[in-house]
Structures are given as structure tokens and as C-alpha cells.
Protein backbone atom coordinates (compact mmCIF):
# COMPACT_ATOMS: atom_id res chain seq x y z
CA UNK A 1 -17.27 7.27 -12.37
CA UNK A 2 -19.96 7.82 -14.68
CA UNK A 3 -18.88 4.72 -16.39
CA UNK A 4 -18.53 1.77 -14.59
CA UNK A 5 -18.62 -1.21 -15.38
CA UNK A 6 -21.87 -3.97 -14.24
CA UNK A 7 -18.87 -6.03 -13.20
CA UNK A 8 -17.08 -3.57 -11.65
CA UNK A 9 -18.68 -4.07 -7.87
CA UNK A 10 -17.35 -8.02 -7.77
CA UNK A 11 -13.91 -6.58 -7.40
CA UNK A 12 -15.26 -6.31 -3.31
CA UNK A 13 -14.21 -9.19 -1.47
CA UNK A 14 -16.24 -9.14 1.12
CA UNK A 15 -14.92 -12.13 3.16
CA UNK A 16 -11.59 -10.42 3.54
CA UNK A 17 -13.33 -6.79 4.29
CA UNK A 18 -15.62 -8.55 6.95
CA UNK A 19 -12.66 -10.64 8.35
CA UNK A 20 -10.16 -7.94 8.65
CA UNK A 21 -12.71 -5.21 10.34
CA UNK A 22 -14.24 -8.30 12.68
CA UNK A 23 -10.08 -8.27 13.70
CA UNK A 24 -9.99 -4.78 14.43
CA UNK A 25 -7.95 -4.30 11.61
CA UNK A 26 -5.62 -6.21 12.41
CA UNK A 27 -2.60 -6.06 9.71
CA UNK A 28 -0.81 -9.89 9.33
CA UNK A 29 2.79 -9.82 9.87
CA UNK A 30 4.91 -11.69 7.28
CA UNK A 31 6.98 -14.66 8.42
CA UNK A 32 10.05 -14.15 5.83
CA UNK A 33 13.18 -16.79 5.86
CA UNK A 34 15.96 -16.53 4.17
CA UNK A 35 16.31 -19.81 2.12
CA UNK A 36 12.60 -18.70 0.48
CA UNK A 37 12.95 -17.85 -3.42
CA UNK A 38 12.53 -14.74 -5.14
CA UNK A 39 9.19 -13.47 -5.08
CA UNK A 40 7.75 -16.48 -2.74
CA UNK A 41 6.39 -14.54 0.44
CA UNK A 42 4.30 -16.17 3.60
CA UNK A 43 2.02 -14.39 5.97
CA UNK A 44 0.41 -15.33 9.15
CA UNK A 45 -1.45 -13.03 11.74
CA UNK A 46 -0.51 -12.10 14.78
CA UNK A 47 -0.99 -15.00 17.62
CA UNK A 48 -0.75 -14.65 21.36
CA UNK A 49 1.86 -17.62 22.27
CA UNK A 50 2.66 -16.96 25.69
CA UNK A 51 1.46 -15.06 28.28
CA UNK A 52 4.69 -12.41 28.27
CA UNK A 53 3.53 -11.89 24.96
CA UNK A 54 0.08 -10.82 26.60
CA UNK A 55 1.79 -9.19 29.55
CA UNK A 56 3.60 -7.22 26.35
CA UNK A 57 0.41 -5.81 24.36
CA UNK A 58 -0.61 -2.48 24.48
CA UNK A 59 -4.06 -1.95 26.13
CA UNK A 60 -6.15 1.23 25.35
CA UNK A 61 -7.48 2.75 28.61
CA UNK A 62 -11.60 3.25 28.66
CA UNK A 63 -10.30 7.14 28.76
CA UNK A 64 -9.03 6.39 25.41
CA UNK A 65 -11.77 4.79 24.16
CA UNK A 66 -14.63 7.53 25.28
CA UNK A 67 -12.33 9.80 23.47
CA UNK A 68 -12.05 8.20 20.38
CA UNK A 69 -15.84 7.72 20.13
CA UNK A 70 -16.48 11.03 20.30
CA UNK A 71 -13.66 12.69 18.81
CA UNK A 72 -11.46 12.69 15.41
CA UNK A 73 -8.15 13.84 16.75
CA UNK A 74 -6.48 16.88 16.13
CA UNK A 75 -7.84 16.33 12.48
CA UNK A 76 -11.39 17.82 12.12
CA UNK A 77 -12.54 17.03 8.71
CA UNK A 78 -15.43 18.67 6.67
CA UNK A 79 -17.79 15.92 6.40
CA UNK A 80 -19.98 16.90 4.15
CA UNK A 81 -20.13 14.61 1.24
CA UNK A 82 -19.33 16.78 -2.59
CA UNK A 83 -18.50 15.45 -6.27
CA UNK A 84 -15.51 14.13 -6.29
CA UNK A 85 -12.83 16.03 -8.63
CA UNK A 86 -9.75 14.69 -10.40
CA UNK A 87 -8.36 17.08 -12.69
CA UNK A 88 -4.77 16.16 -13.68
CA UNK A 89 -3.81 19.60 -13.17
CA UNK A 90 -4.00 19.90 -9.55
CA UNK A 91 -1.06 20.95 -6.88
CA UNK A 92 0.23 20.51 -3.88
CA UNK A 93 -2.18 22.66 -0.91
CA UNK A 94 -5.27 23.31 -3.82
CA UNK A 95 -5.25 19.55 -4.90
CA UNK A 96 -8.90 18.80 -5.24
CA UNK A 97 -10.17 15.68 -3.33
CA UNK A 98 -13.74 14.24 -1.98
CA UNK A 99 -15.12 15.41 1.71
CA UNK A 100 -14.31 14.52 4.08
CA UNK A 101 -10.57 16.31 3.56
CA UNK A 102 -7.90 14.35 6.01
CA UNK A 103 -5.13 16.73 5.36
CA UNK A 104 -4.43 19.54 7.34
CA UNK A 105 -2.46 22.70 6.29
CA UNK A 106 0.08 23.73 9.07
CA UNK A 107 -0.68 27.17 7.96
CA UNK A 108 -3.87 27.20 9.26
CA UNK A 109 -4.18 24.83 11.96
CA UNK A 110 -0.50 23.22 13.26
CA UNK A 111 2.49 21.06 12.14
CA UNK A 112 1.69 18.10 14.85
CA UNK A 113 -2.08 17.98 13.50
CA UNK A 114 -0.36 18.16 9.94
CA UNK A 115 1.64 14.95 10.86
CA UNK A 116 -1.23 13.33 12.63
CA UNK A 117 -3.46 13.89 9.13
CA UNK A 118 -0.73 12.42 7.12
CA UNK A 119 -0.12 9.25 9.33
CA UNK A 120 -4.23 8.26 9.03
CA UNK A 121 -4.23 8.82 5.27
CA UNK A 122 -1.24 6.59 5.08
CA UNK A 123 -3.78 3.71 7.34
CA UNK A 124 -6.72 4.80 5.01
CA UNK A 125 -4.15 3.90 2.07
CA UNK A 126 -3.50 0.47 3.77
CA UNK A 127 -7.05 0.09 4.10
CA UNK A 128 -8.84 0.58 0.87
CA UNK A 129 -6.09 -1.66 -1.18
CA UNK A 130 -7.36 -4.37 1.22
CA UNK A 131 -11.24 -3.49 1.37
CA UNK A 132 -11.14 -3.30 -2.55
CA UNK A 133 -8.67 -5.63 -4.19
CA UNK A 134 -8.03 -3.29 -6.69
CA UNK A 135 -5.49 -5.21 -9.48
CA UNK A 136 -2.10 -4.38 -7.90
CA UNK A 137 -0.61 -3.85 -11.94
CA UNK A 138 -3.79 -1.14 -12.35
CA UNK A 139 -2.73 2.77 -12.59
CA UNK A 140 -3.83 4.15 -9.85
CA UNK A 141 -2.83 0.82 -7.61
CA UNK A 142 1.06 1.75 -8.81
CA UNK A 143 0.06 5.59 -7.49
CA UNK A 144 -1.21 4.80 -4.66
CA UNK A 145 1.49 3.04 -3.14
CA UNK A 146 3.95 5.11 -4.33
CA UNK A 147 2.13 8.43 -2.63
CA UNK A 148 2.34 6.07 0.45
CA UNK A 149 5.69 4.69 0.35
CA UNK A 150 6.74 8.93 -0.14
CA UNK A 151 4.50 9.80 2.96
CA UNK A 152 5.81 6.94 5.13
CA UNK A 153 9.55 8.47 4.00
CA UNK A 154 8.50 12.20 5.27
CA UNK A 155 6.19 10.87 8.17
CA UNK A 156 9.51 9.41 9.70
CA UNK A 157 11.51 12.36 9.20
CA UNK A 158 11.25 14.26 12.70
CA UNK A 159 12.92 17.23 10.82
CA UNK A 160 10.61 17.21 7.39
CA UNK A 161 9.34 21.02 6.44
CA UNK A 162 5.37 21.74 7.08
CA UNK A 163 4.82 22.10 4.02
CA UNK A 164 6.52 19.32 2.83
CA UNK A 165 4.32 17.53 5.14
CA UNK A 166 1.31 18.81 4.13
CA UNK A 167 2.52 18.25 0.03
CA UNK A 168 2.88 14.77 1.12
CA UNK A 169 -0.47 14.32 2.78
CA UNK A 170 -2.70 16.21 -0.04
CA UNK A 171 -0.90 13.71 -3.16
CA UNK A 172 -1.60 10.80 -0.88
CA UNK A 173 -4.84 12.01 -0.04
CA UNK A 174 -5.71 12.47 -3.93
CA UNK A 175 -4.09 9.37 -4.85
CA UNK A 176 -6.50 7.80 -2.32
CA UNK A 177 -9.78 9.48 -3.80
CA UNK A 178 -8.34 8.46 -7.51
CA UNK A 179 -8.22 4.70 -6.72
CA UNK A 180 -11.40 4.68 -4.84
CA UNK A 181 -13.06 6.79 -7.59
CA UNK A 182 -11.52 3.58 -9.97
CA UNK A 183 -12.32 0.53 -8.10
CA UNK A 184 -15.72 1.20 -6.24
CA UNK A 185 -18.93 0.05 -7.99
CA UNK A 186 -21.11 2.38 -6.71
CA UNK A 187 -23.19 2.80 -3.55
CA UNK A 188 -25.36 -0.87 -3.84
CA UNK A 189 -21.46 -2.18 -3.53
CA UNK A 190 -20.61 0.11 -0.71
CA UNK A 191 -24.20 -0.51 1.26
CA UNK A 192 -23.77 -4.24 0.84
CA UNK A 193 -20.25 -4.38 2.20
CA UNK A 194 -20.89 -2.17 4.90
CA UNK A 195 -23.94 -4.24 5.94
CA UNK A 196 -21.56 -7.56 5.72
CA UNK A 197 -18.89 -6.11 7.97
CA UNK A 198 -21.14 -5.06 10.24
CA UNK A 199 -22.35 -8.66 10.82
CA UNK A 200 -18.74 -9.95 11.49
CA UNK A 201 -17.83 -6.93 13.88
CA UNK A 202 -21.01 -8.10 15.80
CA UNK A 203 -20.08 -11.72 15.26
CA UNK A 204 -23.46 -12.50 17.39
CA UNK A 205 -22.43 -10.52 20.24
CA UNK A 206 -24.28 -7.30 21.63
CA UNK A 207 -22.11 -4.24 21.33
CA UNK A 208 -21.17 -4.02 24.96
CA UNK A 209 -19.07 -7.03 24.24
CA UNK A 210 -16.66 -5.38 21.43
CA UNK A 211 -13.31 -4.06 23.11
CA UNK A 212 -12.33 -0.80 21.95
CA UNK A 213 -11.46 -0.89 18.55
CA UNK A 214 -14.51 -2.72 17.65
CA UNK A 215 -17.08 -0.42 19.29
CA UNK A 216 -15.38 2.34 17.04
CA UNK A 217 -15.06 0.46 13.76
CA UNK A 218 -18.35 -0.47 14.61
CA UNK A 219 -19.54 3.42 14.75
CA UNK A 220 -17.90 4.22 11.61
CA UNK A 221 -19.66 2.11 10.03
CA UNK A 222 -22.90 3.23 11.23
CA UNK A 223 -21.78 7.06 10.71
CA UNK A 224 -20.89 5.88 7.12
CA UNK A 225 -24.36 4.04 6.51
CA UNK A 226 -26.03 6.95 7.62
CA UNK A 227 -24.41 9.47 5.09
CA UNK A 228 -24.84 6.95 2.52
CA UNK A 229 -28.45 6.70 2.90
CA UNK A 230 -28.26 10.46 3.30
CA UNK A 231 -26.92 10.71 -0.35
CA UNK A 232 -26.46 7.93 -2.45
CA UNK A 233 -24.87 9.27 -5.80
CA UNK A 234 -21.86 8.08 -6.72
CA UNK A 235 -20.31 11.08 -4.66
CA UNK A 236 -22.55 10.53 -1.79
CA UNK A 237 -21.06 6.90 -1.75
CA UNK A 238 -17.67 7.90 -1.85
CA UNK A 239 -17.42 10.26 0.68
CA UNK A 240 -19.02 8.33 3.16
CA UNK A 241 -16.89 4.86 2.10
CA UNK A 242 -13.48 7.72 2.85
CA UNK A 243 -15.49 8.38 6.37
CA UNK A 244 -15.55 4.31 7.01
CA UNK A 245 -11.57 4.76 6.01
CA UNK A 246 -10.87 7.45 8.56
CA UNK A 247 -12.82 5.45 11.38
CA UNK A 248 -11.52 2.13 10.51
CA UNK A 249 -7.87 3.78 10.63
CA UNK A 250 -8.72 5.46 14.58
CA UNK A 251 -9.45 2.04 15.11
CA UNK A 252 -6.31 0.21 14.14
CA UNK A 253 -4.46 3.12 16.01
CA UNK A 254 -6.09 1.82 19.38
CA UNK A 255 -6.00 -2.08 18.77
CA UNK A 256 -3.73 -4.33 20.85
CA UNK A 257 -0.20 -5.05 19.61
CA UNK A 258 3.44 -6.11 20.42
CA UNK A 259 6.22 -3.76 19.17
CA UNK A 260 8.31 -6.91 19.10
CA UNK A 261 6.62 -8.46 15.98
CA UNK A 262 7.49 -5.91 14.08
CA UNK A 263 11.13 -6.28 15.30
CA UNK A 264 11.28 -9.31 14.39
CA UNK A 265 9.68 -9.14 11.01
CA UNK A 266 12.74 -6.00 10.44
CA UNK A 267 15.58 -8.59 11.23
CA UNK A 268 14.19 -11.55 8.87
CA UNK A 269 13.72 -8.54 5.70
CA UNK A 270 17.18 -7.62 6.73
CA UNK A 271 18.67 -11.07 6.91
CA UNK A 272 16.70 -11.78 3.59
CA UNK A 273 18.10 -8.87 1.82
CA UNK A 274 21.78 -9.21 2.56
CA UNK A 275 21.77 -13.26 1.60
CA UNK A 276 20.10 -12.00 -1.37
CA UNK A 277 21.98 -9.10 -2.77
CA UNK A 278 25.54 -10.73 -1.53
CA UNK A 279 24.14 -13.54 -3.87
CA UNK A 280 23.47 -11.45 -6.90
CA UNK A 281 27.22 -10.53 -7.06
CA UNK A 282 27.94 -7.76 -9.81
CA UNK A 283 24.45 -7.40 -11.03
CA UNK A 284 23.45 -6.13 -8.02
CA UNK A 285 24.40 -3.01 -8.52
CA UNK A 286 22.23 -2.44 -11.42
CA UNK A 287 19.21 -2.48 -8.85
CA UNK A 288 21.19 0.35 -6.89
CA UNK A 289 17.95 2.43 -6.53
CA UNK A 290 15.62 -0.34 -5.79
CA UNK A 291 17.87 -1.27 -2.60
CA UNK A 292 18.45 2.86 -1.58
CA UNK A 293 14.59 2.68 -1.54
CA UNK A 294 14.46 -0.23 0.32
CA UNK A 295 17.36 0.71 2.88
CA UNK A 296 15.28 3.98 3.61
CA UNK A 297 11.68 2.28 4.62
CA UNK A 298 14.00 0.00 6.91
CA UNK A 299 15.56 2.60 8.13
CA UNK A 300 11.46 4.24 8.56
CA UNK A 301 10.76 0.95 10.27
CA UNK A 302 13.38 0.80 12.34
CA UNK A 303 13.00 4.64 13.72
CA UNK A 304 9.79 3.83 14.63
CA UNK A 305 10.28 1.05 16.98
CA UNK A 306 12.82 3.56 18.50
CA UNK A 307 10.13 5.95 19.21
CA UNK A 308 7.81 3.16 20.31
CA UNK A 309 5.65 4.40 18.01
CA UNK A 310 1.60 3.41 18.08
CA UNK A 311 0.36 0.94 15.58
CA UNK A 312 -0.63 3.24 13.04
CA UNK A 313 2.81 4.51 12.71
CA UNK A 314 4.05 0.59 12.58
CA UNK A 315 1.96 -0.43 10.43
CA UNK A 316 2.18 1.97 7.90
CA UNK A 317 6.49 2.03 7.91
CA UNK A 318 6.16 -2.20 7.78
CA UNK A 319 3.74 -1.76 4.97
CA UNK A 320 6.65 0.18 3.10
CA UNK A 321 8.86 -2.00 4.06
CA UNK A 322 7.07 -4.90 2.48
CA UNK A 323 6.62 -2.89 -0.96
CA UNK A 324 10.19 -1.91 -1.52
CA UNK A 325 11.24 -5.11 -0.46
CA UNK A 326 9.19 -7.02 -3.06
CA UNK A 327 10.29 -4.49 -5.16
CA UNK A 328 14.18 -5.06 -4.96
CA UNK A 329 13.64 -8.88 -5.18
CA UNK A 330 11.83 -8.99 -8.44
CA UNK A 331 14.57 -6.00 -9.63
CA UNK A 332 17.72 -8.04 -8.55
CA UNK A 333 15.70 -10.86 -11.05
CA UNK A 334 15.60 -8.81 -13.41
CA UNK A 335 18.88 -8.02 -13.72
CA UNK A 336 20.49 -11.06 -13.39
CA UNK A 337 18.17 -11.90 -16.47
CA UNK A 338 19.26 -8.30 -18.11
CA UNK A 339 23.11 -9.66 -18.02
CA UNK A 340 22.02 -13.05 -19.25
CA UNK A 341 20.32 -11.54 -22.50
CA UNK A 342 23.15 -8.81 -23.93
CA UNK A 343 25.55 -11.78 -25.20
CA UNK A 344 22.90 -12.91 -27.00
CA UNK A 345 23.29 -9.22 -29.04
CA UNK A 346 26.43 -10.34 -30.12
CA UNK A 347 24.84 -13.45 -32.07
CA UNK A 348 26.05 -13.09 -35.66
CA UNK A 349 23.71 -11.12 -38.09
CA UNK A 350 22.77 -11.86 -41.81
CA UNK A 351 20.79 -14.60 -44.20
CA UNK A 352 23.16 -17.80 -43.69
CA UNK A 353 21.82 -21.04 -41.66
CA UNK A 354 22.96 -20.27 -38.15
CA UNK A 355 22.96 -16.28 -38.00
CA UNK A 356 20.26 -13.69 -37.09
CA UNK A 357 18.42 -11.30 -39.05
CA UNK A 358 19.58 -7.73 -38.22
CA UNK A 359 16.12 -6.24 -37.53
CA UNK A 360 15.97 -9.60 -34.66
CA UNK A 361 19.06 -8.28 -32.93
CA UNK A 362 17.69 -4.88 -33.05
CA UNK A 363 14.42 -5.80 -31.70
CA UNK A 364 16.10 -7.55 -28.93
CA UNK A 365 18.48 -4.90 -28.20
CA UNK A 366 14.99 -2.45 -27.98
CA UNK A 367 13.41 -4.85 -25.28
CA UNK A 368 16.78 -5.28 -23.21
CA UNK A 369 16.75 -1.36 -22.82
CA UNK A 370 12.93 -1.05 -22.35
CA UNK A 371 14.03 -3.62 -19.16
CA UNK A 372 16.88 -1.77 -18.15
CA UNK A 373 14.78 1.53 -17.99
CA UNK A 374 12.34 -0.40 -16.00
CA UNK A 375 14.95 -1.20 -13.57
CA UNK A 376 15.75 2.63 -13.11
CA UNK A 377 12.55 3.88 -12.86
CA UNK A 378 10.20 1.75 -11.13
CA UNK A 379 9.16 1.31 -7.75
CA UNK A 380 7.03 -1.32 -7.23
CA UNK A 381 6.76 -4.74 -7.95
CA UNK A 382 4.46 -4.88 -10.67
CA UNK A 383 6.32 -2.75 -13.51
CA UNK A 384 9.14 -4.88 -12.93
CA UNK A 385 7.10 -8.44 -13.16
CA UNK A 386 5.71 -7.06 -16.46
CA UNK A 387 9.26 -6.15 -17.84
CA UNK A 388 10.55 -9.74 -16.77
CA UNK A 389 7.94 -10.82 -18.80
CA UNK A 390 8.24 -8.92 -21.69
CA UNK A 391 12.03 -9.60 -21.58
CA UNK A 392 12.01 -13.49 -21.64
CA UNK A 393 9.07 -13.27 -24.52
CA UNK A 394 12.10 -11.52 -26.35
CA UNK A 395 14.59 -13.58 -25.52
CA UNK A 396 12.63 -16.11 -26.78
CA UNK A 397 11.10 -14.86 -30.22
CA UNK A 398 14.86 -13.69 -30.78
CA UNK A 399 15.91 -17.46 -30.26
CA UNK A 400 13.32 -19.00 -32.12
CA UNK A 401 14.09 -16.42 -35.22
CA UNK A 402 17.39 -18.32 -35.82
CA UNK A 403 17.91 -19.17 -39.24
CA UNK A 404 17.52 -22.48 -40.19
């Protein structure tokens, strides 16, 4: 972190921090049809349209929120702030990460507060990509989801292994410290943003006022000012931003909801996704892994409405949901413009007016397997976007190299 750029702290939009913590953290649903194109996605929040919608919402009990105020959970974190450490090197239980440490080793303490660590890391995850608007093609953007897309897999696993549990929970936690170590500017950026969403949780109303979720986003961010000012190196700043994380994910765990949104949002991905892969025909199949990926956060999703799970747990599956559904779209693209490009490898080669240069039709046949690799190996939606691209500037210099 030692060198960041003077830029660096603009990358804080502070309008959509204040906004979503003056919510509650409130996550907006997507409204998906199925005649929408590839890649074209709308959101809108969550709006109370009737009162059995109202008569539907969870409510947190006052017992719940005295408890939450003064407790963390099963998960009792070191909170003492330390230099963060990211050494490439580091494993599964000794992976080295910044204080306050979320995961919790069922060796030492229990598998259900092993489960419970993993689930608010996954929230914390959610969080920070929104707080920081990080660029989604970046490094440690691609890692992070993919750490929580593989922890929202195991979290919905009743029968996952402890230790597979806590393996999960300690990459994700890392993965979280490595992107926050990446896009924070330093602890100016951190105090300033703090101080902003503290003015929208207020919103000119006393504290008394706040409903649950608020009073305790509210006192994470005080707790987290307070550290800060307490130590405000670079480490200082991130450990107490990851303390603002855990709070602001206790909070989203206790905020009103209705289990049926997320229902509904299920069925329109679902509809979406079979219109759209019964569409793509033969090609489809070249996205195979893309849709097994996407079939397994559904199935994530969909296990944890069964439970009636809290919002945390929702939140987090429908997240994953979202990725490796954005994911499969821009893949079954990409294939469909794979198969369009190989014919062109059978272009005739040599000097006459009309034919190809042989080093063309090897350069194109390079960039159609760089794109096919892509399609086997990614995950997310951004590697694929970038092969797309890379593929039809191919297609093109190979088509413009024709000889004249």
C-alpha cells in the first residue's frame, strides 16, 4: 500500500456508500425478463406495494436488537488493528490477513461458529465491492468474487467438512483484505466516507429514531472512527474500514425483508436462462461449465429459500446467482461468435488477389483458441467481455488483411 496513487481515493463513491448504509444495506433485487438481450440487466430496490407484502417482512424483535449492539455472534474477532500481510505463499488455516480475523477454526472454537464466520465474510465481500467501486476487470475484483461465489457453494452445503469450511472462509477472508489493501486510498479516504455515511444514516433524525439495523450500522461506524483515530497508518485504516464491514454485515442480517423477492427474482434467472441456452442451439454446449456453475448457485439460491434462510444467507446465494449468470450470458456470446470465426480459417492462403497470407490465418487461428480457453476457464464476466473483444479485433484485422 505503500504506493498509492494521489488518485487512488476518488475510486470512493460516496453517494452510493452513504445511500446504501442510510438503507440499512439494503441489496436491490434485479427485475430480469426474458425478451432482454445479452448482457442488458435492470435493477430496482425493494418497494413495499401492498400491505401483505408488509404483513410478510421479517421484523427483528428489540431482544434482537440489544443483542446485536452488544454482541458479535458466535464470531469473536481480535480487534486489534496490525500490518496487513499478503504474501503469495500463504495456506489454507495460516493464511495471513488484517485484524480483525472473521474466520473461525472449528478446531478451536465450533463448526456452527465456523459457518456463521464464513456467511459474514461472504456480506463483507458484498459490501466492500459496493463501498469501493473497485474496476470489476481489476485482479483482485476477479478474486474476490470468485472466493465468494466458492464460499456461497460450501456455505449451502449442509454436509461440507469443517475444514473445508474454514479453507473457504480464510481464502475469502484474504481475498477480502487483498482488494481492500488495492482499492482504499488511505485513511483521509476512509475518515471522509465514514463521516459522509454517517450523515445519511442520521438523515436529520436523532438516533432514537433509526430502527434496528440503523442504530447498529450506525455504531459500527462510530467503533470504526474510533480505531481509526486510534491509529491512522495505512494498517490502522484498514483494519478498522474491515470492522465497519463486519458491523455493516450484522446489520443487513437484521434488516426487514420478504423471502418472496428473492423467489421471484430465482424464477425470472431461470426463465431467462432456459430461453437463452434453448436459443443458442449447438454452441451451447461449448459454455458447458459456465451453465454447471450457474445451475449450482441456483440450486444455492434455491436451498436457501427452503431453509427460510435470514437475509445474509439470501443475499449472499442471489449475489452468486447474479455473477454466474452474467457470466454464462456473455460465454454463450462468445461462443456463438467462436463458431462464427473458424470458417473463416479455411479462407485460402498465399500472395494472389483474393487469398490470405499464411502468418494472417495463423494469427487468427491463435486468437480463436486464446477465446476458446477463455471459455473453459473463466468465471466471471469480465475475462470473457475482454476475450469477445479481443476476438472480433481479430476477426477484423484478419478481414481487412485480404489481399487486394
Amino acid at each position: 500500500m505503500d504506493n498509492k496513487q494521489p488518485g487512488k481515493a476518488k475510486k470512493w463513491p460516496f453517494a452510493v456508500l452513504a445511500t446504501v448504509i442510510a438503507a440499512g444495506g439494503v441489496y436491490a433485487l434485479p427485475q430480469v425478463f426474458a425478451d432482454e438481450s445479452a448482457g442488458s440487466r435492470t435493477e430496482s430496490a425493494q418497494t413495499q406495494t401492498s400491505s401483505a407484502y408488509t404483513a410478510q417482512k421479517v421484523q427483528p424483535s428489540s431482544a434482537a436488537v440489544n443483542t446485536s449492539l452488544t454482541d458479535t455472534s458466535s464470531v469473536s474477532p481480535n480487534l486489534q488493528p496490525t500490518q496487513i500481510r499478503t504474501s503469495s505463499g500463504s495456506t489454507a488455516g495460516n493464511a495471513e490477513v488484517v485484524l480483525p480475523v472473521i474466520s473461525v477454526d472449528p478446531n478451536k472454537t465450533s463448526a456452527s461458529a465456523s459457518r456463521s464466520a464464513l456467511l459474514q465474510l461472504q456480506i463483507m465481500g458484498l459490501k466492500t465491492e459496493q463501498y469501493l467501486a473497485f474496476g470489476a476487470a481489476e485482479k483482485q475484483s476477479i478474486k474476490l468474487i470468485e472466493a465468494r461465489n466458492r464460499a456461497t457453494e460450501v456455505f449451502s452445503d449442509p454436509n461440507a467438512p469443517a475444514d473445508r469450511v474454514f479453507s473457504s472462509s480464510r481464502k475469502l477472508e484474504e481475498a477480502i483484505d487483498r482488494y481492500n489493501d488495492e482499492a482504499l486510498g488511505g485513511a483521509n479516504t476512509i475518515a471522509s466516507a465514514l463521516a459522509k455515511a454517517q450523515t445519511q444514516i442520521l438523515n436529520g433524525r436523532s438516533e432514537s429514531d433509526l430502527d434496528a439495523s440503523g442504530k447498529l450500522a450506525l455504531q459500527g461506524l462510530r467503533e470504526a472512527q474510533d480505531r481509526l483515530n486510534a491509529n491512522s497508518t495505512e494498517a490502522g485504516a484498514l483494519s478498522a474500514y474491515k470492522y465497519f464491514l463486519l458491523r455493516s454485515a450484522e446489520a443487513n442480517d437484521i434488516q426487514s425483508f420478504n423471502p418472496a423477492d428473492y423467489s421471484t427474482v430465482l424464477k425470472q434467472y431461470e426463465a431467462n436462462i432456459k430461453a437463452r441456452t434453448e436459443a443458442a442451439g449447438s454452441y451451447a454446449k461449448a459454455a458447458d461449465k459456465l451453465k454447471k456453475a450457474y445451475d449450482v448457485s441456483a440450486k444455492s439460491l434455491a436451498s436457501a429459500l427452503e431453509r427460510s434462510s435470514g437475509k445474509n444467507a439470501l443475499d449472499a446465494a442471489q449475489a452468486s446467482v447474479k455473477v454466474t449468470y452474467d457470466a454464462l450470458n456473455e460465454g454463450l456470446t462468445l461462443a456463438e461468435e467462436i463458431v462464427q470465426a473458424r470458417p473463416l480459417l479455411d479462407s485460402p492462403a498465399g500472395k494472389e488477389k483474393g487469398q490470405y497470407g499464411a502468418s494472417k490465418i495463423g494469427t487468427l487461428k491463435r486468437a480463436i483458441g486464446k477465446a476458446e480457453r477463455s471459455l473453459k476457464t473463466s468465471k466471471t464476466i469480465e475475462p470473457l467481455k475482454e476475450a469477445r473483444t479481443k476476438l472480433a479485433a481479430a476477426v477484423t484485422e484478419f478481414k481487412n488483411s485480404r489481399n487486394s
